[in-house]
Protein backbone atom coordinates (compact mmCIF):
# COMPACT_ATOMS: atom_id res chain seq x y z
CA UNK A 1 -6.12 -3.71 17.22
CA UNK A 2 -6.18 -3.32 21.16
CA UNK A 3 -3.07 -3.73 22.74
CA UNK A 4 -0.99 -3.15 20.14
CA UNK A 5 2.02 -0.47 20.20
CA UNK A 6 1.19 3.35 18.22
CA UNK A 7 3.54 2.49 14.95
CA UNK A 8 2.44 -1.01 14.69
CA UNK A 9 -1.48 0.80 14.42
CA UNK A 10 -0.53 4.15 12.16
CA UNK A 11 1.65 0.73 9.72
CA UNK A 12 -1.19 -0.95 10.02
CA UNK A 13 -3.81 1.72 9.09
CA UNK A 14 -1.05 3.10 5.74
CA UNK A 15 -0.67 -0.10 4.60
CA UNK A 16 -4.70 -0.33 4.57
CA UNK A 17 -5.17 2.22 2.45
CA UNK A 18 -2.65 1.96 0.23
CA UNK A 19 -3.72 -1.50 -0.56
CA UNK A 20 -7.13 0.02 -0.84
CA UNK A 21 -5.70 2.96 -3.03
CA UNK A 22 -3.54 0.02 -5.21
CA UNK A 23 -6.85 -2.34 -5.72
CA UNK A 24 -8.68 0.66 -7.59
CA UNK A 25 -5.68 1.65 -9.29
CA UNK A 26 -5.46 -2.19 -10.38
CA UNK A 27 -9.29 -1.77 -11.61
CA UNK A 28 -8.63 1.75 -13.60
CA UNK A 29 -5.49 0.19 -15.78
CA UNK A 30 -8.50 -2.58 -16.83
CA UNK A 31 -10.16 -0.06 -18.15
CA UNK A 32 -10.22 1.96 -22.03
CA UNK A 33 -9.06 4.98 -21.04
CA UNK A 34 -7.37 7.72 -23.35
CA UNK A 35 -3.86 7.60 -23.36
CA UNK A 36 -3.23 10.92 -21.42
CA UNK A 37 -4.99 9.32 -18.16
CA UNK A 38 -3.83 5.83 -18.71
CA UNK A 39 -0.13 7.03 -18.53
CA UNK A 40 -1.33 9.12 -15.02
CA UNK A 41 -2.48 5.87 -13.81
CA UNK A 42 0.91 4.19 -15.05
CA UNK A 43 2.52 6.74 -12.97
CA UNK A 44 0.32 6.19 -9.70
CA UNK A 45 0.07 2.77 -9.47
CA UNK A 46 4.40 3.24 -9.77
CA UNK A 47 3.74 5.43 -7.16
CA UNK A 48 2.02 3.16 -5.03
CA UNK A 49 3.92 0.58 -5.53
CA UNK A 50 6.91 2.41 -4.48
CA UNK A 51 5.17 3.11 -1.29
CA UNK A 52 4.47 -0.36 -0.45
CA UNK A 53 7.88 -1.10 -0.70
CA UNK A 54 9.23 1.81 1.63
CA UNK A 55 6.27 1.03 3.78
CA UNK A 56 7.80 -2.36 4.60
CA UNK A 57 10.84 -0.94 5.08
CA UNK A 58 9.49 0.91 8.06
CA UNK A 59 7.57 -2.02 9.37
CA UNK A 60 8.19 -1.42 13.26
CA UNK A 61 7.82 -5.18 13.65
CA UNK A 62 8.04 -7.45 11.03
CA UNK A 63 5.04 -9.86 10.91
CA UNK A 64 7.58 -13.00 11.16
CA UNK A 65 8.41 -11.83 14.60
CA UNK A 66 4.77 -11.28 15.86
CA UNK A 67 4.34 -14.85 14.64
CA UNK A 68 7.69 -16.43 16.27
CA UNK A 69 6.68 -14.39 19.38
């Protein structure tokens, strides 16, 4: 990640964990769980979805424009 401006690292580093975060969310909703922790990992994988979204809201530059240069 050399050369590349402060908010384009600290988007890059949230979005790697919360994809990290979302993949074992993914893996728990696979699983038998009670109900009372299946509807707490409803609610977080919501959660993370939601801040995906507002994460790419906030993209400092959007990855078509690295690409078009």
């Amino acid at each position: 990640m050399i050369g590349l401006p402060m908010d384009r690292k600290l988007y890059h580093d949230m979005n790697n964990a919360l994809a990290a975060l979302f993949a074992e969310l993914q893996l728990l909703e696979m699983e038998e769980l009670p109900p009372e922790h299946a509807e707490s990992i409803q609610r977080a994988v919501g959660l993370c979805r939601l801040a995906v979204n507002r994460s790419r809201a906030l993209d400092p530059v959007p990855v078509r424009e690295l690409i078009e240069g």
